[in-house]
PDB file of N, CA and C in Angstrom:
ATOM      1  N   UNK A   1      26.075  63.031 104.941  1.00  0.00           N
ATOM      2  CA  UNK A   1      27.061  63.760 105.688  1.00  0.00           C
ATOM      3  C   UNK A   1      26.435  65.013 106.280  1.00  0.00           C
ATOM      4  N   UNK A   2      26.907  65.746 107.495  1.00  0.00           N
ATOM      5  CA  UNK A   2      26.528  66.542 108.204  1.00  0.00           C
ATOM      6  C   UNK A   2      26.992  67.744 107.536  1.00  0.00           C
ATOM      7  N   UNK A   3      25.737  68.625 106.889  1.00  0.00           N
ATOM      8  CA  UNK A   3      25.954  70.033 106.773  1.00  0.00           C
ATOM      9  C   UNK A   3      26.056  70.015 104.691  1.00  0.00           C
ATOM     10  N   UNK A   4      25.575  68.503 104.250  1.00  0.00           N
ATOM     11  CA  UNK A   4      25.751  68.480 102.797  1.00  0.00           C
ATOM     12  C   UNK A   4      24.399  68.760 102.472  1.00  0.00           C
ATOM     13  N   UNK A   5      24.395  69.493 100.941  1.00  0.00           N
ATOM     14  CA  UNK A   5      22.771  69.875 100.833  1.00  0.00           C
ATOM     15  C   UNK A   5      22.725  68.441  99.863  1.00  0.00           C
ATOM     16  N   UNK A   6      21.487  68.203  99.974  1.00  0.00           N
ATOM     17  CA  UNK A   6      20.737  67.431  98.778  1.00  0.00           C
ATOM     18  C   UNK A   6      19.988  68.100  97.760  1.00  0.00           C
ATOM     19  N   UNK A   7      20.447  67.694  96.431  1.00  0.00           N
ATOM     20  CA  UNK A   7      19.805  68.483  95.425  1.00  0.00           C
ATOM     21  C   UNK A   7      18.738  67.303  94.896  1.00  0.00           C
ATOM     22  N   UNK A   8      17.684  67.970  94.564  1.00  0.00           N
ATOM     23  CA  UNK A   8      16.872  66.578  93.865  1.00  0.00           C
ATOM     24  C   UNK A   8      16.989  66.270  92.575  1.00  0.00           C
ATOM     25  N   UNK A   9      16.473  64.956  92.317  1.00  0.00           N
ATOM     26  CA  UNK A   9      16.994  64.140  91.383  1.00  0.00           C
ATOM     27  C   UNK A   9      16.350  64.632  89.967  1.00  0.00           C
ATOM     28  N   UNK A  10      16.855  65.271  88.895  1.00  0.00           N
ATOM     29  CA  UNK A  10      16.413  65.431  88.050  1.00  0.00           C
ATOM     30  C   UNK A  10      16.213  64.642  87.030  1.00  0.00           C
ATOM     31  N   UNK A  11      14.503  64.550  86.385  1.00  0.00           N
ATOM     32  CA  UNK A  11      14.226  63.655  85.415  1.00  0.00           C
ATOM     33  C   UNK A  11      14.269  64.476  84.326  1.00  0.00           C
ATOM     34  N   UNK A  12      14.847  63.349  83.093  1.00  0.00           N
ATOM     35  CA  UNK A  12      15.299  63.875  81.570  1.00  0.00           C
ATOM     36  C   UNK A  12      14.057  64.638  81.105  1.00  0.00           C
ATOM     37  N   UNK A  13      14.647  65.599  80.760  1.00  0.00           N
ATOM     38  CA  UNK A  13      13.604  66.713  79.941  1.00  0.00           C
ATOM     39  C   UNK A  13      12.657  67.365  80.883  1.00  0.00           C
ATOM     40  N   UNK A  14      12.665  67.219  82.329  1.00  0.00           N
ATOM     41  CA  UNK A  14      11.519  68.170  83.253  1.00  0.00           C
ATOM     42  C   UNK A  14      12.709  68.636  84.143  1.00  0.00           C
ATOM     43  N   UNK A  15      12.176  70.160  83.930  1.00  0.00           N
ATOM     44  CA  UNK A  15      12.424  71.255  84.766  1.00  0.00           C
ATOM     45  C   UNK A  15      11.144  71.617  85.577  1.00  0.00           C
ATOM     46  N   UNK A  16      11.824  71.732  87.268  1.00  0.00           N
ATOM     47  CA  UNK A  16      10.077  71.981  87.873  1.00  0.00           C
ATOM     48  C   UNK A  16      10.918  73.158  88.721  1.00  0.00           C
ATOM     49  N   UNK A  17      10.078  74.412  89.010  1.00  0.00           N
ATOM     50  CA  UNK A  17      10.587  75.768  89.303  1.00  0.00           C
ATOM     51  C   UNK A  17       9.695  75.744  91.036  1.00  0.00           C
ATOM     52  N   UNK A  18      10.711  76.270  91.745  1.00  0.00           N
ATOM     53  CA  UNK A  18      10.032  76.079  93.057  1.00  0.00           C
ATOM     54  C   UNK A  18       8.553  77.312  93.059  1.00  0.00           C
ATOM     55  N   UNK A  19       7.800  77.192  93.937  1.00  0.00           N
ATOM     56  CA  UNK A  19       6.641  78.049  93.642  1.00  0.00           C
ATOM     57  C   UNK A  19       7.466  79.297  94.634  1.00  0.00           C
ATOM     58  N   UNK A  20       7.112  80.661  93.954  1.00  0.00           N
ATOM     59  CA  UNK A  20       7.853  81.806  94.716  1.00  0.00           C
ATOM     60  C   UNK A  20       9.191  82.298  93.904  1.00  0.00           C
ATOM     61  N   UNK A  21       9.972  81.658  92.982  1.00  0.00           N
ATOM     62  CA  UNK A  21      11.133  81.534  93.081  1.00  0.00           C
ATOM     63  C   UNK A  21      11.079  81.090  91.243  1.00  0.00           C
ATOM     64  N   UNK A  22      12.120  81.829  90.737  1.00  0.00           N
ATOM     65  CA  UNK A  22      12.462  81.777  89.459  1.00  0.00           C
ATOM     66  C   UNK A  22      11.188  81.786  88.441  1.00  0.00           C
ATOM     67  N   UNK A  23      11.433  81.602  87.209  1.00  0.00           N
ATOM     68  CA  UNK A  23      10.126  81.730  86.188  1.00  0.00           C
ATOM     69  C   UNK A  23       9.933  80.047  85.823  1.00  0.00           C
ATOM     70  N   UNK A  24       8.845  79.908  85.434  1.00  0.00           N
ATOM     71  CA  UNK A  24       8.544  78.493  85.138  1.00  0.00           C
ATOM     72  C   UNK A  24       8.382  77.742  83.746  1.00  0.00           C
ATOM     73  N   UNK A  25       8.772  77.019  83.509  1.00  0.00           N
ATOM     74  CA  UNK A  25       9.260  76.709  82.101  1.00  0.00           C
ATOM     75  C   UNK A  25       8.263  76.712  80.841  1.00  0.00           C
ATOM     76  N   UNK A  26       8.973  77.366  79.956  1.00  0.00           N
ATOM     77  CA  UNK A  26       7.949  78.047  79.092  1.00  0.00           C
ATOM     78  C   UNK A  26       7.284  79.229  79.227  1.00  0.00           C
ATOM     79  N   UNK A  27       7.777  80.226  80.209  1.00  0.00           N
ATOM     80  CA  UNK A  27       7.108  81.173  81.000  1.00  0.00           C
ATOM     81  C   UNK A  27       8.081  82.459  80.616  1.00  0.00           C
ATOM     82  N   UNK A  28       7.393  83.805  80.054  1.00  0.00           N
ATOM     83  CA  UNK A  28       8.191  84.712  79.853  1.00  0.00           C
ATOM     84  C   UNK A  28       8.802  85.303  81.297  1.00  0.00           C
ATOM     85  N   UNK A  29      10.024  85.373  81.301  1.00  0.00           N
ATOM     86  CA  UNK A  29      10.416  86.219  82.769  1.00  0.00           C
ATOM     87  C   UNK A  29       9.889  87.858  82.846  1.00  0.00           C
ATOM     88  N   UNK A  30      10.293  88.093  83.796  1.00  0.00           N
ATOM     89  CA  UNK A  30       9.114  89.473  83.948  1.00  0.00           C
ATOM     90  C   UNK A  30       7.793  89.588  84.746  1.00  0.00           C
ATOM     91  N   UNK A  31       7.352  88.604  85.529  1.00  0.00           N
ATOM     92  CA  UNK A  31       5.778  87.982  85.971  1.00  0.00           C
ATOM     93  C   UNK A  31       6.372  88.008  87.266  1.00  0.00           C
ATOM     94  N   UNK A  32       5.676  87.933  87.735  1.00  0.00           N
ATOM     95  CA  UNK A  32       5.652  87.808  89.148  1.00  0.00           C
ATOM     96  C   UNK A  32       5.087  86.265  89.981  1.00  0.00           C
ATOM     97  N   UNK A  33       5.258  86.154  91.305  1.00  0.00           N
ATOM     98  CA  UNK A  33       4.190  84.706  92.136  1.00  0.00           C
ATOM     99  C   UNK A  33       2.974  85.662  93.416  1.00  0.00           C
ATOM    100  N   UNK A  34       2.253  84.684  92.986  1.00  0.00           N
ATOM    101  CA  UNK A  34       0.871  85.134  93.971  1.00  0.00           C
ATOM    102  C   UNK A  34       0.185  84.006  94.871  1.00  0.00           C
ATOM    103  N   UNK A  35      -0.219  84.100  95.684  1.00  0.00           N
ATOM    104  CA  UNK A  35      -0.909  82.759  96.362  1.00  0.00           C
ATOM    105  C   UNK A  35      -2.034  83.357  95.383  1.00  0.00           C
ATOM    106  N   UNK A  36      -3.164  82.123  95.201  1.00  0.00           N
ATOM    107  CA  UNK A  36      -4.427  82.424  94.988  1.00  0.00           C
ATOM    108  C   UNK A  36      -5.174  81.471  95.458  1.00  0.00           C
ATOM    109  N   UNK A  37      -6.673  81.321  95.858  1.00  0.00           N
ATOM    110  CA  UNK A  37      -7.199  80.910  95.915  1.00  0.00           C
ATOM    111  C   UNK A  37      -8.328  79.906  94.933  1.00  0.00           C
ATOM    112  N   UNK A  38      -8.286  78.537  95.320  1.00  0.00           N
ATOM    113  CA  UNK A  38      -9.153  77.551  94.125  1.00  0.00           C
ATOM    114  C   UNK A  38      -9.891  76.534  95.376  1.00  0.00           C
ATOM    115  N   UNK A  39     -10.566  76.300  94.517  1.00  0.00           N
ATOM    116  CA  UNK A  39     -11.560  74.959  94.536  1.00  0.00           C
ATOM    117  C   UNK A  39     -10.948  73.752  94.338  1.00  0.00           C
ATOM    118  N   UNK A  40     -10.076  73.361  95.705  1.00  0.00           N
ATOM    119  CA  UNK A  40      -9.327  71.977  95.607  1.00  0.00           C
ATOM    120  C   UNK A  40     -10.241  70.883  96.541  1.00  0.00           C
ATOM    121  N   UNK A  41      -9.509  69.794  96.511  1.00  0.00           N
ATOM    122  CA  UNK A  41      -9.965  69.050  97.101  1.00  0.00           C
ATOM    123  C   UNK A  41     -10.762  69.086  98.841  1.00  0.00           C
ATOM    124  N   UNK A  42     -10.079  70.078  99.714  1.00  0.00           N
ATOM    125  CA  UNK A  42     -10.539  70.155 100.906  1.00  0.00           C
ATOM    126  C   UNK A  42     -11.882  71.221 100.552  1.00  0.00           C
ATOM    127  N   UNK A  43     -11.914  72.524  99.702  1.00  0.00           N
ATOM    128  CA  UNK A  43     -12.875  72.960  99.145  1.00  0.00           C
ATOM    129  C   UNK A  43     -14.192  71.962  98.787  1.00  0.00           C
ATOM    130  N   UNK A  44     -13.707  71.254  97.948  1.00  0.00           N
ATOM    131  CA  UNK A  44     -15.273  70.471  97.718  1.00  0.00           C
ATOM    132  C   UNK A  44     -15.701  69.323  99.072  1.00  0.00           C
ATOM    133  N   UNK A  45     -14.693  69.087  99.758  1.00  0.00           N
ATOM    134  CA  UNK A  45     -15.104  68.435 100.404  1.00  0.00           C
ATOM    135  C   UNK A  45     -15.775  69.027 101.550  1.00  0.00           C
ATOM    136  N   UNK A  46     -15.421  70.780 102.134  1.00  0.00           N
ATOM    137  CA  UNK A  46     -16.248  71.131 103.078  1.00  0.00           C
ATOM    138  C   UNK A  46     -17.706  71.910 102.139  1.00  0.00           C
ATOM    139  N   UNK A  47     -17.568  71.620 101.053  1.00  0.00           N
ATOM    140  CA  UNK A  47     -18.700  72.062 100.037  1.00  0.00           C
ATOM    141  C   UNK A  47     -19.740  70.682 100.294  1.00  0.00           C
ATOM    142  N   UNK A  48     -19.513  69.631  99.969  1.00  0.00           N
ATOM    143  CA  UNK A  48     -20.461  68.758 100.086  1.00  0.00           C
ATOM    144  C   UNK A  48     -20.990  68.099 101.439  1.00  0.00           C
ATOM    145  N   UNK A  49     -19.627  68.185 102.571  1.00  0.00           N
ATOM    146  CA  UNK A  49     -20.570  67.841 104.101  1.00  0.00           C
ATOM    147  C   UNK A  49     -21.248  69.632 104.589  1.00  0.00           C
ATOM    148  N   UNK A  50     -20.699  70.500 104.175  1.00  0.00           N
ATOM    149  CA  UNK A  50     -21.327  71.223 105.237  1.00  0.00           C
ATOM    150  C   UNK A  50     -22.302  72.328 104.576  1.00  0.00           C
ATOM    151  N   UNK A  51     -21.653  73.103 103.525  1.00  0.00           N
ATOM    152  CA  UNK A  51     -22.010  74.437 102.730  1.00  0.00           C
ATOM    153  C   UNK A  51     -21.563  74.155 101.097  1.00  0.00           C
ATOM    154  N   UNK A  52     -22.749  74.196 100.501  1.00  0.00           N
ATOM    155  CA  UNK A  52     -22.232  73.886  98.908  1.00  0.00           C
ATOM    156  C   UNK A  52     -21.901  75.955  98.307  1.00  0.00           C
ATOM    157  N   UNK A  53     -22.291  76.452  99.329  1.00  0.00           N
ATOM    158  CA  UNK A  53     -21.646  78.134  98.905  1.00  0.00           C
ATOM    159  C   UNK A  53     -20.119  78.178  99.034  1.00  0.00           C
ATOM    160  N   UNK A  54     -19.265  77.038  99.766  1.00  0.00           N
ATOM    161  CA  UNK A  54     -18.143  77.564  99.670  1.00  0.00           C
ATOM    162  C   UNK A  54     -17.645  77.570  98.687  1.00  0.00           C
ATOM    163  N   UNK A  55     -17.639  77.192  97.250  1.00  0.00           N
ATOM    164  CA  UNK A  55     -17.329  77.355  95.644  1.00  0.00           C
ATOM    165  C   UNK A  55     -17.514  78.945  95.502  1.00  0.00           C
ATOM    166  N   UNK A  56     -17.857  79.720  96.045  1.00  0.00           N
ATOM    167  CA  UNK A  56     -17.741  81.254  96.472  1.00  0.00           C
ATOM    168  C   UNK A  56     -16.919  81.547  96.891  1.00  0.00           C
ATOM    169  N   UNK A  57     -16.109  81.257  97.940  1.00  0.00           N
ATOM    170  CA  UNK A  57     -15.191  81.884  98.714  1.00  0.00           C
ATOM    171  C   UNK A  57     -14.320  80.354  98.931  1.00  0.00           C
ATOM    172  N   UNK A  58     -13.272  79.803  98.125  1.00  0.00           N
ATOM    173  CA  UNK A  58     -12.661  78.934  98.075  1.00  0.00           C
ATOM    174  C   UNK A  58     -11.683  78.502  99.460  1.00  0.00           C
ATOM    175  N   UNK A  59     -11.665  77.322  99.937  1.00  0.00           N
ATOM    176  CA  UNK A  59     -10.532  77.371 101.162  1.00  0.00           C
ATOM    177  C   UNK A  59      -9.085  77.010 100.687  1.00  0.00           C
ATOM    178  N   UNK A  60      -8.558  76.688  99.493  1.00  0.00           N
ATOM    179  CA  UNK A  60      -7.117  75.884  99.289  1.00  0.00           C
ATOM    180  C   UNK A  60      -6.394  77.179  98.524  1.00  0.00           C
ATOM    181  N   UNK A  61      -5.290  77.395  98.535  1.00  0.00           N
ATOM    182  CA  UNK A  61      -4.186  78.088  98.045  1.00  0.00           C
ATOM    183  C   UNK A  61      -3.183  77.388  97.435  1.00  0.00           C
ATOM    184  N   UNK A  62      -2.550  78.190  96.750  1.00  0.00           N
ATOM    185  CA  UNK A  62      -1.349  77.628  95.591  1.00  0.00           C
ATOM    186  C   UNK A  62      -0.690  78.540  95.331  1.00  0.00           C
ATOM    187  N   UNK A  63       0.568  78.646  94.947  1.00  0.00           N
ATOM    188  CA  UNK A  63       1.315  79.478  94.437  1.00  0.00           C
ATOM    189  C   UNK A  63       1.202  79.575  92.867  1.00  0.00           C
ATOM    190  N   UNK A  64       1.066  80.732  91.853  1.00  0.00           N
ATOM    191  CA  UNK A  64       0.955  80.672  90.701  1.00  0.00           C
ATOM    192  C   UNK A  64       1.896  81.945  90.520  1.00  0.00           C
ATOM    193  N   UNK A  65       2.428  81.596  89.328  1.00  0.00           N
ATOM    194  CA  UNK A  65       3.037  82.561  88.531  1.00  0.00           C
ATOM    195  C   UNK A  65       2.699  83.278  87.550  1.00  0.00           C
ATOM    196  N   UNK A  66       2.213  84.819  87.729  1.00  0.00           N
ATOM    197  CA  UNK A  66       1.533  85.607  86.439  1.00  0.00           C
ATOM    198  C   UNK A  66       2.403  86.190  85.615  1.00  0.00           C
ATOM    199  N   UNK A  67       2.423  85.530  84.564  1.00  0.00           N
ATOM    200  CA  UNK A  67       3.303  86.032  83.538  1.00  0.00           C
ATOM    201  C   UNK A  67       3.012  87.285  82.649  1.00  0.00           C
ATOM    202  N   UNK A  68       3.887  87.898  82.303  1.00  0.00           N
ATOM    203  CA  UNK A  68       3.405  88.996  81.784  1.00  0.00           C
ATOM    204  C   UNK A  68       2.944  89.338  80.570  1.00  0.00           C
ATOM    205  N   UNK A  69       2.281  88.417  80.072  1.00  0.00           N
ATOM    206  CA  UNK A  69       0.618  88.098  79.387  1.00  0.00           C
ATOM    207  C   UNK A  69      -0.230  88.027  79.525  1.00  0.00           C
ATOM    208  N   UNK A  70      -0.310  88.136  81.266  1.00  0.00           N
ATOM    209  CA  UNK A  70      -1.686  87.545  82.020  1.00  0.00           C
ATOM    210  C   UNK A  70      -2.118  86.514  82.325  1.00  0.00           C
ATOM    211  N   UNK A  71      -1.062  85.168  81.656  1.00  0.00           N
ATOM    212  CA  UNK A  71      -1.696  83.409  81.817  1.00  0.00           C
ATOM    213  C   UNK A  71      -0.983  83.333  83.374  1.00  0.00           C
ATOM    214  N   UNK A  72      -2.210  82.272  84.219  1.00  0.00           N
ATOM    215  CA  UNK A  72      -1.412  82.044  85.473  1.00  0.00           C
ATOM    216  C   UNK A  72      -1.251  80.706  85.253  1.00  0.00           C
ATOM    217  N   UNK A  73       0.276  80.405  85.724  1.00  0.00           N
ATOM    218  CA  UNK A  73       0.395  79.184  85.055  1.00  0.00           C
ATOM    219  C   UNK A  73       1.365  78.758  86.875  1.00  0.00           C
ATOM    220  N   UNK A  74       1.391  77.560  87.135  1.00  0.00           N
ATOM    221  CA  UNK A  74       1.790  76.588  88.434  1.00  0.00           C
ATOM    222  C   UNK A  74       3.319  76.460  87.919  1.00  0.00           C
ATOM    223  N   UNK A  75       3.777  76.293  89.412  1.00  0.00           N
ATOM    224  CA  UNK A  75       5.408  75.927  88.925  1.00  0.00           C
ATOM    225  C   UNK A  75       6.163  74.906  87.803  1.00  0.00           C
ATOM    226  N   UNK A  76       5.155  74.120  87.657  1.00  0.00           N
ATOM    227  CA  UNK A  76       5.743  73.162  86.728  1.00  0.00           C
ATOM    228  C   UNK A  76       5.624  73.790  85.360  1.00  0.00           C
ATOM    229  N   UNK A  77       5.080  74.353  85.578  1.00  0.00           N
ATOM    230  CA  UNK A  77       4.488  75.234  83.345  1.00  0.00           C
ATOM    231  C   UNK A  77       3.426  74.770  83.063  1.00  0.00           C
ATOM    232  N   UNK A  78       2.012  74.288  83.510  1.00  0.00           N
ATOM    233  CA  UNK A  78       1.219  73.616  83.317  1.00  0.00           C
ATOM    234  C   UNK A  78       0.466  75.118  83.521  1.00  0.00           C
ATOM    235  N   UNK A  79      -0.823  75.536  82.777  1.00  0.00           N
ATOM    236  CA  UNK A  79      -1.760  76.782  82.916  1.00  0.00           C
ATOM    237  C   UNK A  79      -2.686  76.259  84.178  1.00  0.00           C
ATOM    238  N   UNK A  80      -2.908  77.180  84.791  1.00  0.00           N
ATOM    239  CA  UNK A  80      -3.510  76.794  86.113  1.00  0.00           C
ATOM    240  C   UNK A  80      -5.102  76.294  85.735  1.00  0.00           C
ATOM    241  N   UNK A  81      -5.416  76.391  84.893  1.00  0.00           N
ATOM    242  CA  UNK A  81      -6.606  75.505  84.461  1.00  0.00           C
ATOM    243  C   UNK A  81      -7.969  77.188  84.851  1.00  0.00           C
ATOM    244  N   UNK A  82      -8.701  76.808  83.571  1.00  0.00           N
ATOM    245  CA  UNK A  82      -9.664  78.061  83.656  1.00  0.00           C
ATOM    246  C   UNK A  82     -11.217  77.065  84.471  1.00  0.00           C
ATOM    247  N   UNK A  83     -11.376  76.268  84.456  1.00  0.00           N
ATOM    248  CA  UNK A  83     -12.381  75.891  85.233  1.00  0.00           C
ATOM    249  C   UNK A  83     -12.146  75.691  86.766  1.00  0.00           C
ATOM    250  N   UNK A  84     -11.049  76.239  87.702  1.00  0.00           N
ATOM    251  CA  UNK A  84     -10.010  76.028  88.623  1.00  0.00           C
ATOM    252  C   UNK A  84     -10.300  77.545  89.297  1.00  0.00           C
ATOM    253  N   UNK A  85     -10.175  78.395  88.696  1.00  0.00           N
ATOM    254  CA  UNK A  85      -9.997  79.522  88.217  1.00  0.00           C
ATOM    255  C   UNK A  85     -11.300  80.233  88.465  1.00  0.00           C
ATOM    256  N   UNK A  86     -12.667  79.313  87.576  1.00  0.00           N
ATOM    257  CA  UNK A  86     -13.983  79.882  87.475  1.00  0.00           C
ATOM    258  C   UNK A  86     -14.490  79.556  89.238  1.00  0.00           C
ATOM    259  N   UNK A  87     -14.001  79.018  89.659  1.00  0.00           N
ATOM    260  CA  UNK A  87     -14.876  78.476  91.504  1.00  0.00           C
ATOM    261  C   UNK A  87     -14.750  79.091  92.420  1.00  0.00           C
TER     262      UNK A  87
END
């Protein structure tokens, strides 16, 4: 219907928090969201045809949520991974 929102379909037992927007599950409130920069897939891939230095200066972004503990953890509640992190 014209002008109805669609909510998405929630699966039993997962909560997923939009990136930007609310705290993420398992996540103390109080933290804030940041883009940051990692070593994703388009990263390694202009790492291996062109410049293996770009693992220096990463090309992919993500939204992460820094909680106010210091863990940066992705919208779903998953820790953004420390080898992710190290590139």
């Amino acid at each position: 219907m014209k002008g109805e929102v669609v909510q998405p379909a929630a699966v039993a037992g997962t909560v997923v928090t939009q990136p930007g927007s609310g705290v993420p599950p398992g996540c103390a409130p109080g933290g804030h969201w940041t883009t940051d920069k990692y070593c994703g897939v388009f990263s390694w891939l202009l790492g291996v045809l062109c410049c293996w230095c770009v693992v220096c200066c990463p090309c992919d972004s993500r939204q992460v949520y820094n909680a106010p503990d210091g863990k940066k953890v992705l919208a779903s509640g998953t820790p953004s991974g420390q080898f992710v992190e190290m590139c």
